[in-house]
C-alpha atoms as a PDB file:
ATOM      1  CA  UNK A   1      17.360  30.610 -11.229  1.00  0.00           C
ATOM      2  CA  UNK A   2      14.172  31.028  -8.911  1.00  0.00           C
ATOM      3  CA  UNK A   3      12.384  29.055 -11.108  1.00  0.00           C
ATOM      4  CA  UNK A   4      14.602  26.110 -10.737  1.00  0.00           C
ATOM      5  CA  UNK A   5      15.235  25.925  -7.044  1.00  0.00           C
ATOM      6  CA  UNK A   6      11.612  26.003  -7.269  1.00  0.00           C
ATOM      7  CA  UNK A   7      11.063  23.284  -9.569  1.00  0.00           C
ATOM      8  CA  UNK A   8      13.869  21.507  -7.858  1.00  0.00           C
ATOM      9  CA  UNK A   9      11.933  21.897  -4.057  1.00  0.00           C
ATOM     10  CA  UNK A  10       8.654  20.631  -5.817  1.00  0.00           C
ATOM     11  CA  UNK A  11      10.696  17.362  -7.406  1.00  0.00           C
ATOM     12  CA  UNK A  12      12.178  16.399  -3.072  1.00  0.00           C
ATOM     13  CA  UNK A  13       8.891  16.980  -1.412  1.00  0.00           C
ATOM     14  CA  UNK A  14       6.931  14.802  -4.274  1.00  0.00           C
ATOM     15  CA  UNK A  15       9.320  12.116  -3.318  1.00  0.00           C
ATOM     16  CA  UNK A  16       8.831  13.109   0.498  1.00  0.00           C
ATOM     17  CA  UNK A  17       5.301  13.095   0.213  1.00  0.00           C
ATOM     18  CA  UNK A  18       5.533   9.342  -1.173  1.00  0.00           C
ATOM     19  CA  UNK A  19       8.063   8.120   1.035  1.00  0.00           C
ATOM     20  CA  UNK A  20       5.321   8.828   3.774  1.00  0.00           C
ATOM     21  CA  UNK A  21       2.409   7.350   2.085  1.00  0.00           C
ATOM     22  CA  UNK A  22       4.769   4.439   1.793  1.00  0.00           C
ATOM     23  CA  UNK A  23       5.760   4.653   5.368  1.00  0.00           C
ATOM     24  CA  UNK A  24       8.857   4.610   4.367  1.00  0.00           C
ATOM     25  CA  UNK A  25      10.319   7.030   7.128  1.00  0.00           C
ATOM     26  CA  UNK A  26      14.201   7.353   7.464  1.00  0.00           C
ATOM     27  CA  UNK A  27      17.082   9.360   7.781  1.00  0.00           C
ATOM     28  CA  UNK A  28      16.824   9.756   4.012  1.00  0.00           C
ATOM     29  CA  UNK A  29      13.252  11.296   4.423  1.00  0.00           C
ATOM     30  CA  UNK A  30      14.845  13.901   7.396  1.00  0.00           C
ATOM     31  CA  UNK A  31      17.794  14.943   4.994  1.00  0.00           C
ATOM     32  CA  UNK A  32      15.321  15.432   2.312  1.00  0.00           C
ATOM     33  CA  UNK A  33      13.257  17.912   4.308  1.00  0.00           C
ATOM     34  CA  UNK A  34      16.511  19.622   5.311  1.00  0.00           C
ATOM     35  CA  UNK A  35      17.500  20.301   1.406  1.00  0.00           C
ATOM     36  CA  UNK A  36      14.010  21.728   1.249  1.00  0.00           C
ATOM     37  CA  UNK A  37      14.332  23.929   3.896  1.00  0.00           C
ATOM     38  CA  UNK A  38      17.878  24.828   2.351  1.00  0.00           C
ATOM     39  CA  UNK A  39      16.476  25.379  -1.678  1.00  0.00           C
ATOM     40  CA  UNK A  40      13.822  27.221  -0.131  1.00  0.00           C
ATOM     41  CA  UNK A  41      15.971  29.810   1.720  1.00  0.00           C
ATOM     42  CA  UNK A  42      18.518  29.813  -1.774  1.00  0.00           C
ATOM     43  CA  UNK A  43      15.149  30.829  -3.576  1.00  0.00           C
ATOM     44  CA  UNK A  44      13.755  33.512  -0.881  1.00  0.00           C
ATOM     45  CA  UNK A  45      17.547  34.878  -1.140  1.00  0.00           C
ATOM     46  CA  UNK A  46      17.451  34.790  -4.976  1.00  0.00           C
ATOM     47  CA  UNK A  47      14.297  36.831  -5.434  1.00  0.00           C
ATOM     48  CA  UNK A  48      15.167  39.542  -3.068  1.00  0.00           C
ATOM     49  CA  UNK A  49      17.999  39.605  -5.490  1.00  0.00           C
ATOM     50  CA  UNK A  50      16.223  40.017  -8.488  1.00  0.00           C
ATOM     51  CA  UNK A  51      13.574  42.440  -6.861  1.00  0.00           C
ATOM     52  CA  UNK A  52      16.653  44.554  -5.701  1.00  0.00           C
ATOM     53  CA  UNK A  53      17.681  44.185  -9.582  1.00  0.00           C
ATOM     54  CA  UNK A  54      14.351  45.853 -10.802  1.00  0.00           C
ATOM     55  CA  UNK A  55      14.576  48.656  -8.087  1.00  0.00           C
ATOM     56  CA  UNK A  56      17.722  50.268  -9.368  1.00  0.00           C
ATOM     57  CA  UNK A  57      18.025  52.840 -11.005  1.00  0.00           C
ATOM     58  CA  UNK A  58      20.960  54.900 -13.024  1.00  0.00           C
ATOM     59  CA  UNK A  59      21.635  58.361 -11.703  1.00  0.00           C
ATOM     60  CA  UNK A  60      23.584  61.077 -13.973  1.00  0.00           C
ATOM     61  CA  UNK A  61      26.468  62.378 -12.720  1.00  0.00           C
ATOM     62  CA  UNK A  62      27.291  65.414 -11.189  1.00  0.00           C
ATOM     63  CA  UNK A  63      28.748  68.503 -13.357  1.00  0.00           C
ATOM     64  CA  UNK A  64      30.367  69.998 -10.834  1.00  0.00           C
ATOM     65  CA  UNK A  65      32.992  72.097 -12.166  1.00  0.00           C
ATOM     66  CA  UNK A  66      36.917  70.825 -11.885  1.00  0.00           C
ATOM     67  CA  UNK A  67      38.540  73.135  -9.493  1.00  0.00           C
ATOM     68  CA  UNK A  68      42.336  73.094  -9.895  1.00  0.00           C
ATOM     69  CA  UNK A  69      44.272  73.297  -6.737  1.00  0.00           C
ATOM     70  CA  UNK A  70      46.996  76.776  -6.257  1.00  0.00           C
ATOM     71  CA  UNK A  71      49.635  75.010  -7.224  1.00  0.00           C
ATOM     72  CA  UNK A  72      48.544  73.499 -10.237  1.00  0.00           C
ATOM     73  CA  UNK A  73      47.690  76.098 -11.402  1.00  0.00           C
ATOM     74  CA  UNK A  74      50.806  77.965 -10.974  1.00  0.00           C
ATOM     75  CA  UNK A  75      52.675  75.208 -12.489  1.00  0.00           C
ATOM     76  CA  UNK A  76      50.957  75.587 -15.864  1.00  0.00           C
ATOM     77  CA  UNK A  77      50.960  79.623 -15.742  1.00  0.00           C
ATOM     78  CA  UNK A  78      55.344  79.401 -15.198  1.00  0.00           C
ATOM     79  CA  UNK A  79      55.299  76.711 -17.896  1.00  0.00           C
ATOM     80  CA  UNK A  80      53.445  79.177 -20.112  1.00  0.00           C
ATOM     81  CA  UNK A  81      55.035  81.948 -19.548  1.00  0.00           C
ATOM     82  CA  UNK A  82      58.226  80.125 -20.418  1.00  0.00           C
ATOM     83  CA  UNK A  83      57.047  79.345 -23.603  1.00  0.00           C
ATOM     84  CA  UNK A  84      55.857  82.186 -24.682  1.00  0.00           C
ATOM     85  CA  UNK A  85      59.156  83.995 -23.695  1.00  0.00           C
ATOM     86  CA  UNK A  86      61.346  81.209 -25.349  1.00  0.00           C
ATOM     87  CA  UNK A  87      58.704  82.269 -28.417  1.00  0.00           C
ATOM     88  CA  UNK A  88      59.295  85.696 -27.943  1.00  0.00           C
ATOM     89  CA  UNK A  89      62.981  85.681 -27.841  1.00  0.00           C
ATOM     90  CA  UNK A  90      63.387  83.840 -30.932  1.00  0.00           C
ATOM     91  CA  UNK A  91      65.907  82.205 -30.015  1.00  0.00           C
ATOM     92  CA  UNK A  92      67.951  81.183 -32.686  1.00  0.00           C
ATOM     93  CA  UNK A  93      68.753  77.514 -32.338  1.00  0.00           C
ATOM     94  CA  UNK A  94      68.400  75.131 -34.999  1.00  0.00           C
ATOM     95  CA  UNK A  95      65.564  72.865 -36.491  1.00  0.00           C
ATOM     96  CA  UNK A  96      66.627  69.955 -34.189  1.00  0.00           C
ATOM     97  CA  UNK A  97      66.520  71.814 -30.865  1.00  0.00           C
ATOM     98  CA  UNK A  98      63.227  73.547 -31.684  1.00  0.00           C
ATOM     99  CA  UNK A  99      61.590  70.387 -32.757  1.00  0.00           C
ATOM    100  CA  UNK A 100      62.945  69.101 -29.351  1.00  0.00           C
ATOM    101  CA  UNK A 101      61.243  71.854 -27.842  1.00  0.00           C
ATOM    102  CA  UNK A 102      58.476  71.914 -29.618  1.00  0.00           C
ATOM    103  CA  UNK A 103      58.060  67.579 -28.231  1.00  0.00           C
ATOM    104  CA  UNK A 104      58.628  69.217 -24.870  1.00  0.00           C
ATOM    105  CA  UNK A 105      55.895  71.311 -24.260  1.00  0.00           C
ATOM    106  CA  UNK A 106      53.809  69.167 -26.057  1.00  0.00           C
ATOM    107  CA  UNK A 107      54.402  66.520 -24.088  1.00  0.00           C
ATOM    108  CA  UNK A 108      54.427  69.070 -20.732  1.00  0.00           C
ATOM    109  CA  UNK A 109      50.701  70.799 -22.060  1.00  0.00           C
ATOM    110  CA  UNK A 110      48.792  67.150 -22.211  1.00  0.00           C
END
């Protein structure tokens, strides 16, 4: 993209540069010099871009460790204990409610 805005600056002032050779001075030559001035600042701005590009760099993340807030955590210790009193008890219900349970907890443990 810097490459054309350059090429594209060099292409206006060529025709500048033989509009005054010619003479040929207007408010066509004065807008001219304005897109230069323009393309030039759109080509300054796109190589600061591109060095910014080159500069960066990836970074690895932390590994800080996960720390579970209180109540989280006794959440999950009342939901196991349940289970492993419903497990204990053996309970005798029938294929259909412990496969329900069983979808329960599964579903409660991920």
């Amino acid at each position: 993209m810097f490459h054309q805005k350059l090429k594209e600056i060099k292409r206006i002032s060529d025709i500048n540069v033989e509009d005054l050779i010619k003479q040929n001075i207007g408010s066509h030559l004065l807008r001219r010099n304005k897109q230069i001035k323009t393309r030039l600042l759109e080509a300054e701005k796109a190589e600061r871009k591109q060095d910014e590009d080159d500069k960066r760099e990836s970074k690895q993340g932390n590994k800080d460790s996960l720390v579970l807030p209180q109540s989280l955590k006794d959440s999950l210790n009342r939901t196991l204990l349940f289970r492993e009193d419903l497990k204990r008890n053996n309970l005798n219900f029938k294929k259909y409610y412990k496969d329900l349970m069983q979808i329960y907890f599964n579903n409660i443990s991920h």
